[in-house]
Structures are given as C-alpha cells and as structure tokens.
PDB file of N, CA and C in Angstrom:
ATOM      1  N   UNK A   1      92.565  57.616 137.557  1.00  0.00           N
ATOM      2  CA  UNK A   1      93.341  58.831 137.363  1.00  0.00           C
ATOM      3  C   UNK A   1      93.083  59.745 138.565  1.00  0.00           C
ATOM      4  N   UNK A   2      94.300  60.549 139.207  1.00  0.00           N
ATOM      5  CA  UNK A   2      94.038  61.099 140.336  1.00  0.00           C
ATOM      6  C   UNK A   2      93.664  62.469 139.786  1.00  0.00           C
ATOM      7  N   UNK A   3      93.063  63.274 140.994  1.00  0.00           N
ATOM      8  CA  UNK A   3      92.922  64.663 140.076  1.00  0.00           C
ATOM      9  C   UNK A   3      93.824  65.316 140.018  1.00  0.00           C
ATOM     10  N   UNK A   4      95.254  65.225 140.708  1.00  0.00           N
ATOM     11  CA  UNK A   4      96.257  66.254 140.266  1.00  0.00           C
ATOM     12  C   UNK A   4      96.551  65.513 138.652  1.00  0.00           C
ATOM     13  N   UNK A   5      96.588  64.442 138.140  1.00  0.00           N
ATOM     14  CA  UNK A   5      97.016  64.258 136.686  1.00  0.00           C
ATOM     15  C   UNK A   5      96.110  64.346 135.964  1.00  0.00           C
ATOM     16  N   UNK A   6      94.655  64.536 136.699  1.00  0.00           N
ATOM     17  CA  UNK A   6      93.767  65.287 135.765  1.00  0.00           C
ATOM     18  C   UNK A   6      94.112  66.368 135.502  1.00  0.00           C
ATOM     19  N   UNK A   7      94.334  67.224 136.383  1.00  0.00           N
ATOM     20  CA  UNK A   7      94.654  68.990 136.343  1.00  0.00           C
ATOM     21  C   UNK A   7      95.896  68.948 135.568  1.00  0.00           C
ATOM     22  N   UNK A   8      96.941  68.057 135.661  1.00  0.00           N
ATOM     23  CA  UNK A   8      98.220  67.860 134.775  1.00  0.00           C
ATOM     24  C   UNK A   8      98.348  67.756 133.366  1.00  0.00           C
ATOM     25  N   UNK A   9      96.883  66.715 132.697  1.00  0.00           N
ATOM     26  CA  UNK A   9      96.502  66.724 131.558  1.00  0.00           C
ATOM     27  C   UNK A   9      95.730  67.490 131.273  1.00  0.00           C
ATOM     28  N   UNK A  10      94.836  68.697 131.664  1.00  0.00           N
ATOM     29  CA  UNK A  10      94.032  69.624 131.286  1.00  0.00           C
ATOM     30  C   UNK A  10      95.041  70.600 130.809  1.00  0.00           C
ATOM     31  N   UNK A  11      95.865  70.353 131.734  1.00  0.00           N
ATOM     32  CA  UNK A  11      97.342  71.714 131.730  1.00  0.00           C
ATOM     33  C   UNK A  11      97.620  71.759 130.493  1.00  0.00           C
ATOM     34  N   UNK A  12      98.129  70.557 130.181  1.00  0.00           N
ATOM     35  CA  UNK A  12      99.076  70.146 128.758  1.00  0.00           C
ATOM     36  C   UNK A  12      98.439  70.378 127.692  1.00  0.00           C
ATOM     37  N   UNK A  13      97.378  69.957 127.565  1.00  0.00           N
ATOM     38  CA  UNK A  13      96.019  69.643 126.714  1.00  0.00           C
ATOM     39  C   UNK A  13      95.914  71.334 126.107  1.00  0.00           C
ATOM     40  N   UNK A  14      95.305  72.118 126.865  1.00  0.00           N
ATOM     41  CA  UNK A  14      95.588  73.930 126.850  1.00  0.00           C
ATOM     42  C   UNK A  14      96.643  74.353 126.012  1.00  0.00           C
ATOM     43  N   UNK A  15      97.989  73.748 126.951  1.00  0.00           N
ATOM     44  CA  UNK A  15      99.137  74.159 126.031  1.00  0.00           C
ATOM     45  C   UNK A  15      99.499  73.970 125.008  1.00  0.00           C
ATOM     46  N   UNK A  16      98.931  72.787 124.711  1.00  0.00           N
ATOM     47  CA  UNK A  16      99.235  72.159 123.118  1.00  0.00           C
ATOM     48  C   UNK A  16      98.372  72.658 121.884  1.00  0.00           C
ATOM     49  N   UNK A  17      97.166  72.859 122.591  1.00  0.00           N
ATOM     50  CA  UNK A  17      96.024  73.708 121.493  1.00  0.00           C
ATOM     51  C   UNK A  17      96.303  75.108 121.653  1.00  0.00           C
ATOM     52  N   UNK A  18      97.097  76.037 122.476  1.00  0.00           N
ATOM     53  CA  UNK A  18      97.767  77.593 122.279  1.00  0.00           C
ATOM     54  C   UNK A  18      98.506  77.613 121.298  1.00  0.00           C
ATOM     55  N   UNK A  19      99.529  76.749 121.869  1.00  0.00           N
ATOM     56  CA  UNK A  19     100.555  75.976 120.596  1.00  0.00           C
ATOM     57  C   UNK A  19     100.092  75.971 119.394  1.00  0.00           C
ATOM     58  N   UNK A  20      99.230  75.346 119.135  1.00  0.00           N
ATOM     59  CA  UNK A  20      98.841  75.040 117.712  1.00  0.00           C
ATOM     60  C   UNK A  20      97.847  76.161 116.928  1.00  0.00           C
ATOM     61  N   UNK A  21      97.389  77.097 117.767  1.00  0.00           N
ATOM     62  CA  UNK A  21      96.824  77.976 117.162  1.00  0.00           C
ATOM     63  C   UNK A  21      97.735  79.057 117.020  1.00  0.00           C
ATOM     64  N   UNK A  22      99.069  79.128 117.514  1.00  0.00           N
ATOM     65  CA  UNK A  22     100.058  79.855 117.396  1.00  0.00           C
ATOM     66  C   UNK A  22     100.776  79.031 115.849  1.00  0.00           C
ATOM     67  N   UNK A  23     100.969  78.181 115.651  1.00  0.00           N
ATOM     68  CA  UNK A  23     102.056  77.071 114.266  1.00  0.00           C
ATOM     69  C   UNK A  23     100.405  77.676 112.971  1.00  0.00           C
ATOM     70  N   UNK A  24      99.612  77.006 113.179  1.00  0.00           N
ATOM     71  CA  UNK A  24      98.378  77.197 112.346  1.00  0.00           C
ATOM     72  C   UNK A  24      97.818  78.287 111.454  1.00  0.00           C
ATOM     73  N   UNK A  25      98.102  79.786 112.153  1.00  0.00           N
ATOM     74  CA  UNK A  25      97.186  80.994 112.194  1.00  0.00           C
ATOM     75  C   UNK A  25      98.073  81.694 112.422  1.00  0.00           C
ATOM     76  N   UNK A  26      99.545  81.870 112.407  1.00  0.00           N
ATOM     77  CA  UNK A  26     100.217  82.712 112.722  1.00  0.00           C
ATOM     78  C   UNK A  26      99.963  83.580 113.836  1.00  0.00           C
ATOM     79  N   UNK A  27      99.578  83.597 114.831  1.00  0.00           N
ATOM     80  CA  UNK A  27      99.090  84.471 115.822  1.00  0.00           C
ATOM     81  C   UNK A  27     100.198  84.308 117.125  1.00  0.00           C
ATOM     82  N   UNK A  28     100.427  85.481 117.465  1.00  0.00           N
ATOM     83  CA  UNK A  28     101.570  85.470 118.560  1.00  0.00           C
ATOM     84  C   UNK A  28     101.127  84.475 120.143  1.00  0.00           C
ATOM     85  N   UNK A  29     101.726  84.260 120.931  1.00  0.00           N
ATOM     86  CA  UNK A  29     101.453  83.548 121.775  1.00  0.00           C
ATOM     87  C   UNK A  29     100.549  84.236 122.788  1.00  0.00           C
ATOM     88  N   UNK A  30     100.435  85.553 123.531  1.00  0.00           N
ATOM     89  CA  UNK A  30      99.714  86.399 124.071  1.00  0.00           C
ATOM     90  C   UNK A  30      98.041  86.111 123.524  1.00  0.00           C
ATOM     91  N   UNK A  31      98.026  86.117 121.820  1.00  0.00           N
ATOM     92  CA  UNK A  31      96.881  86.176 120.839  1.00  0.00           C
ATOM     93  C   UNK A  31      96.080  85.224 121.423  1.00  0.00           C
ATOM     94  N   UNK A  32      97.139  84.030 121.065  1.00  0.00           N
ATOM     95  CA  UNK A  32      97.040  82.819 121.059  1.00  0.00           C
ATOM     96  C   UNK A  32      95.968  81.826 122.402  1.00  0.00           C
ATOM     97  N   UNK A  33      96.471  82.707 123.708  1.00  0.00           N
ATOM     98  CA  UNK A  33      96.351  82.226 124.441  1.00  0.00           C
ATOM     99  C   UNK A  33      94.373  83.208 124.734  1.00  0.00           C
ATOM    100  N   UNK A  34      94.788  84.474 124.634  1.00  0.00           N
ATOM    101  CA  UNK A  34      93.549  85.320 124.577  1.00  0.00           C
ATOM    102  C   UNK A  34      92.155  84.798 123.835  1.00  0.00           C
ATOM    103  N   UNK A  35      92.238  83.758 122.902  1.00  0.00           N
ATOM    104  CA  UNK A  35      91.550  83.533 121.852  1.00  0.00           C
ATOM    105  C   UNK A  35      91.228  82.074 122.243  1.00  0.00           C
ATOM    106  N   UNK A  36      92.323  81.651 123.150  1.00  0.00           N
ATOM    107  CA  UNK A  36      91.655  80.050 123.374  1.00  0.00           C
ATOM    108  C   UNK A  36      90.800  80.690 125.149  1.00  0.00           C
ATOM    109  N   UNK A  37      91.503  81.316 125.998  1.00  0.00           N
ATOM    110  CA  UNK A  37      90.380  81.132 126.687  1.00  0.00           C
ATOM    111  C   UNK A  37      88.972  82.161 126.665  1.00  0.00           C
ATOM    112  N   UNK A  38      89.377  82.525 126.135  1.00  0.00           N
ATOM    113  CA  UNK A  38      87.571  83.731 125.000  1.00  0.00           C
ATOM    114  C   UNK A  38      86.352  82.753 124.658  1.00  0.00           C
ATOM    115  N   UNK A  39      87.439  81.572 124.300  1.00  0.00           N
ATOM    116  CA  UNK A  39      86.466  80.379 123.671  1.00  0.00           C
ATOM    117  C   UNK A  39      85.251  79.449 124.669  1.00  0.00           C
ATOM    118  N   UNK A  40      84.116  79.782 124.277  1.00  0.00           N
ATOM    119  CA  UNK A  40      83.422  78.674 124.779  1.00  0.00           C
ATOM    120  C   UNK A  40      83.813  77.105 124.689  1.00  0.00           C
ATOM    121  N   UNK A  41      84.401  76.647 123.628  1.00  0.00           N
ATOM    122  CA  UNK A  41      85.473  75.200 123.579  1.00  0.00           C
ATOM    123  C   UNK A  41      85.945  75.437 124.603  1.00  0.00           C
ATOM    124  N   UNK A  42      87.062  76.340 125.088  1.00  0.00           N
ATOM    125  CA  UNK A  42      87.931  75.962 126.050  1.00  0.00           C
ATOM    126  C   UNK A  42      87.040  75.703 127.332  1.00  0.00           C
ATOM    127  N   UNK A  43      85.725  76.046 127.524  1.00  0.00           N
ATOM    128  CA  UNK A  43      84.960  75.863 128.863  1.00  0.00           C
ATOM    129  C   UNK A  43      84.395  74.644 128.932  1.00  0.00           C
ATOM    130  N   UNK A  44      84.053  74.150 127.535  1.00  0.00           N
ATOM    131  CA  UNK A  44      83.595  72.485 127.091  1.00  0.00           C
ATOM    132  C   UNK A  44      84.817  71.732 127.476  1.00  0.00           C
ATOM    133  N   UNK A  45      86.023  71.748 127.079  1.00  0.00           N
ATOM    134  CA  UNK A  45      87.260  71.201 127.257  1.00  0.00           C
ATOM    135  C   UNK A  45      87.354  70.955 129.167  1.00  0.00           C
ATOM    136  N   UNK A  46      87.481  72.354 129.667  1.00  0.00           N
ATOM    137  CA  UNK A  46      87.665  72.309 130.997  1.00  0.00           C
ATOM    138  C   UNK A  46      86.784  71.005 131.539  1.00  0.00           C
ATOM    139  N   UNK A  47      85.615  71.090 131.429  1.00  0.00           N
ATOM    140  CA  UNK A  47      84.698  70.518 132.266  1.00  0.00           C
ATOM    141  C   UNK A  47      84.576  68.961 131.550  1.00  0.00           C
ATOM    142  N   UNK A  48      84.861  68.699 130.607  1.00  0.00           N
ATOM    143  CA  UNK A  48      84.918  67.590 130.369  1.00  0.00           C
ATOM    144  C   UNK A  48      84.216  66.883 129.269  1.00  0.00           C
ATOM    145  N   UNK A  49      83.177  68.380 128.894  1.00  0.00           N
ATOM    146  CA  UNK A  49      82.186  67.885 128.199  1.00  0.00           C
ATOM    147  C   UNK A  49      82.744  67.668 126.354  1.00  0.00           C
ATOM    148  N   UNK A  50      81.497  66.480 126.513  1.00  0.00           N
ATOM    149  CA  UNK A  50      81.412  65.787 124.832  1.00  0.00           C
ATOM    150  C   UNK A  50      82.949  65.146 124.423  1.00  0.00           C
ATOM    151  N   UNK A  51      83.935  64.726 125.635  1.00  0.00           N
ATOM    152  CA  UNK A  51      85.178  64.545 125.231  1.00  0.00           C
ATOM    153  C   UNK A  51      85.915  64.880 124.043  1.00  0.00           C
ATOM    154  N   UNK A  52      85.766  66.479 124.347  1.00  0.00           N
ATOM    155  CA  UNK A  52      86.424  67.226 123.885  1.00  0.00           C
ATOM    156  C   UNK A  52      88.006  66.580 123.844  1.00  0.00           C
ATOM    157  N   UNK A  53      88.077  67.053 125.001  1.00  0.00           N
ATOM    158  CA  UNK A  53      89.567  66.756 125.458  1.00  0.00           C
ATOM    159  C   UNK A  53      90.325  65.307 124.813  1.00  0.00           C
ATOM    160  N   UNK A  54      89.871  64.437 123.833  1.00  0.00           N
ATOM    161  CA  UNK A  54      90.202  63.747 123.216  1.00  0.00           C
ATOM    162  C   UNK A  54      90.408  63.982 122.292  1.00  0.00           C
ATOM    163  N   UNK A  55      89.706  65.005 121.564  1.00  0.00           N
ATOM    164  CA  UNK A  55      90.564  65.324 119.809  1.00  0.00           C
ATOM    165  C   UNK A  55      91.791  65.562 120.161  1.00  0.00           C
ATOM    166  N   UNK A  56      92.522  66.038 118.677  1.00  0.00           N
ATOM    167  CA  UNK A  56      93.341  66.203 118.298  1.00  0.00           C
ATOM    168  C   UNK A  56      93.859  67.990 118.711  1.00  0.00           C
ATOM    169  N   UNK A  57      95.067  67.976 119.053  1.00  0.00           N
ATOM    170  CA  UNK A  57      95.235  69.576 119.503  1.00  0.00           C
ATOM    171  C   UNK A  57      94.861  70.031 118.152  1.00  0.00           C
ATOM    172  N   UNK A  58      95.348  69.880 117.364  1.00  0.00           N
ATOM    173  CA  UNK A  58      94.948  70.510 115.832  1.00  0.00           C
ATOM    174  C   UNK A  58      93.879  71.105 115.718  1.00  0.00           C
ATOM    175  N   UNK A  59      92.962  69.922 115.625  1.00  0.00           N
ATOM    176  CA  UNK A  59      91.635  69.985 115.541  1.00  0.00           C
ATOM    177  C   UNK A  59      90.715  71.097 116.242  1.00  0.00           C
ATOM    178  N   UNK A  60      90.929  70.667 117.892  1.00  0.00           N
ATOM    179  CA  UNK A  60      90.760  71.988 118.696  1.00  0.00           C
ATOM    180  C   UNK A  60      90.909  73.043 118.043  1.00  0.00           C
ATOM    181  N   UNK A  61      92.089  73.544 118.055  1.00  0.00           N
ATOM    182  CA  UNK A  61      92.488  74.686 117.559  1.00  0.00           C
ATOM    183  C   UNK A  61      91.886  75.340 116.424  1.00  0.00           C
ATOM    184  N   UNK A  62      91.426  74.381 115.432  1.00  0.00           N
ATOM    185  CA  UNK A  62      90.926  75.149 113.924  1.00  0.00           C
ATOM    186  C   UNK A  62      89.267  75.270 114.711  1.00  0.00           C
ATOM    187  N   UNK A  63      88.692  74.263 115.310  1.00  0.00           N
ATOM    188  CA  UNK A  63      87.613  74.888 115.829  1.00  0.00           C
ATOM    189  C   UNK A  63      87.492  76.144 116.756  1.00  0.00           C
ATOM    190  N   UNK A  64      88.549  75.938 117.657  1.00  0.00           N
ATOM    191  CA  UNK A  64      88.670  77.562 118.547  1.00  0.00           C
ATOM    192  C   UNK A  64      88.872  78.694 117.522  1.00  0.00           C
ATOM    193  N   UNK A  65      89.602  78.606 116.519  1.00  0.00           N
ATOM    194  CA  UNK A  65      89.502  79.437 115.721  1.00  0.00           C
ATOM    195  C   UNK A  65      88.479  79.744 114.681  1.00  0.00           C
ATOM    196  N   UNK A  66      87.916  78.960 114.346  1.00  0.00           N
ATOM    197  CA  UNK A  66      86.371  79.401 113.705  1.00  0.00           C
ATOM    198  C   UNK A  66      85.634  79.910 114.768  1.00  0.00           C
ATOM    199  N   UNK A  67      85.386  79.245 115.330  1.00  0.00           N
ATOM    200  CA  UNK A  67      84.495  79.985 117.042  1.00  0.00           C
ATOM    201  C   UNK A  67      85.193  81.628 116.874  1.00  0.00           C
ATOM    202  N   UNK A  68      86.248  81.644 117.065  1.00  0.00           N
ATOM    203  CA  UNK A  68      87.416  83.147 117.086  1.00  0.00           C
ATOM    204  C   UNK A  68      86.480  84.007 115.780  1.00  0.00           C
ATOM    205  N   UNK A  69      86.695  83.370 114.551  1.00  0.00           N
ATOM    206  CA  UNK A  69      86.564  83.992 113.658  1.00  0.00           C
ATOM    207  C   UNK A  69      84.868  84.594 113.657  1.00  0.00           C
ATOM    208  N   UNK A  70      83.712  83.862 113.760  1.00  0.00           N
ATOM    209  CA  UNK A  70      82.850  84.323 114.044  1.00  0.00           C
ATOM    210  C   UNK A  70      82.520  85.141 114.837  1.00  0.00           C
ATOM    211  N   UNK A  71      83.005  85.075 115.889  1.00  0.00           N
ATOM    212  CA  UNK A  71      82.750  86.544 116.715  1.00  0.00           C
ATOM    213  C   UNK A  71      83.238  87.573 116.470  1.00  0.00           C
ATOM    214  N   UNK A  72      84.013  87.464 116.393  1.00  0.00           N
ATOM    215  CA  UNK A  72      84.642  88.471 115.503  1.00  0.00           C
ATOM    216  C   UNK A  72      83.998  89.392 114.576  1.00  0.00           C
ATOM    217  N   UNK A  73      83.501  88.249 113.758  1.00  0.00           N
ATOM    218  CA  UNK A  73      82.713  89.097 112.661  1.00  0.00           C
ATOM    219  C   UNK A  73      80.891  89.280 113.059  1.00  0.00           C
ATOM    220  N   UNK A  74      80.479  89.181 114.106  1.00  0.00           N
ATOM    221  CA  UNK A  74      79.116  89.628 114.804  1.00  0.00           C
ATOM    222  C   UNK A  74      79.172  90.976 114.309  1.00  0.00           C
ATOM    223  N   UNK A  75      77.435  91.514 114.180  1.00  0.00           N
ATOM    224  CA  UNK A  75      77.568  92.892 113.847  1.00  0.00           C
ATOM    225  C   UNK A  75      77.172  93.273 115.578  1.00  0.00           C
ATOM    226  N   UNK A  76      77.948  94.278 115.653  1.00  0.00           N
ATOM    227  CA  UNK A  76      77.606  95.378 116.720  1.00  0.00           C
ATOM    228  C   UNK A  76      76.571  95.961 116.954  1.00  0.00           C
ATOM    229  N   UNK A  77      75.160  95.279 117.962  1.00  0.00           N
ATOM    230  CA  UNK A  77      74.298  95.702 118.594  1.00  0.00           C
ATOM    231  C   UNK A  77      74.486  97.001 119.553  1.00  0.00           C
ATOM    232  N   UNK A  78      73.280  98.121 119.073  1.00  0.00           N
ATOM    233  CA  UNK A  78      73.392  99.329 119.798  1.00  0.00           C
ATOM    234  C   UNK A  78      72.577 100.045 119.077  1.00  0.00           C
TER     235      UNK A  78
END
C-alpha cells in the first residue's frame, strides 16, 4: 500500500466514523466532527495503533462517543 492510499484510507475511515456519530447520536456534523477529533481514539486511529482502523465505523463511533461522554462528565478541578 502506497502512502498516498494510506492517507486516502485514513481520509475515508474519519469520514465514515463523523458520519456515523452524526446517524447514531443525533449530533450535527460541525459536533460531529469536534468530538471525533477531541478524541484520543481518533489519535490511536491516526497512527495506527491496536488496529483500530479495522473496526467497524459504528463501532468507532459508539466508542468515540463514550470517550465524548465521559469527559464531559469529569468534575471541574480548581
């Protein structure tokens, strides 16, 4: 695999798990996209690690979104 169709399938890969956390969670596409790269997944995904990038966009997605949801709910240090 060359690396531009690496970078081609990382591309897609992204888009399809925005996608799906947009169909899933009702969340607008802006949300959508804010919330996948917020995600530590999406930095596992990038780089390659634990072949991520082989699940299921679905799948991704409900995990980016638990990841989402927990931080979320962190209490506020101060």
């Amino acid at each position: 695999m060359t690396e531009e169709s690496k970078l081609a399938f990382r591309a897609n890969k992204c888009a399809n798990i925005i996608k799906s956390l947009c169909e899933l969670y009702g969340v607008s596409l802006q949300e959508a996209t804010d919330i996948y790269y917020q995600s530590e997944t999406s930095e596992l995904i990038e780089h390659g690690v634990s072949d991520l990038q082989c699940r299921s966009d679905k799948y991704l997605a409900s995990v980016i979104w638990d990841e989402h949801l927990e931080s979320s709910t962190l209490p506020i240090k101060g």
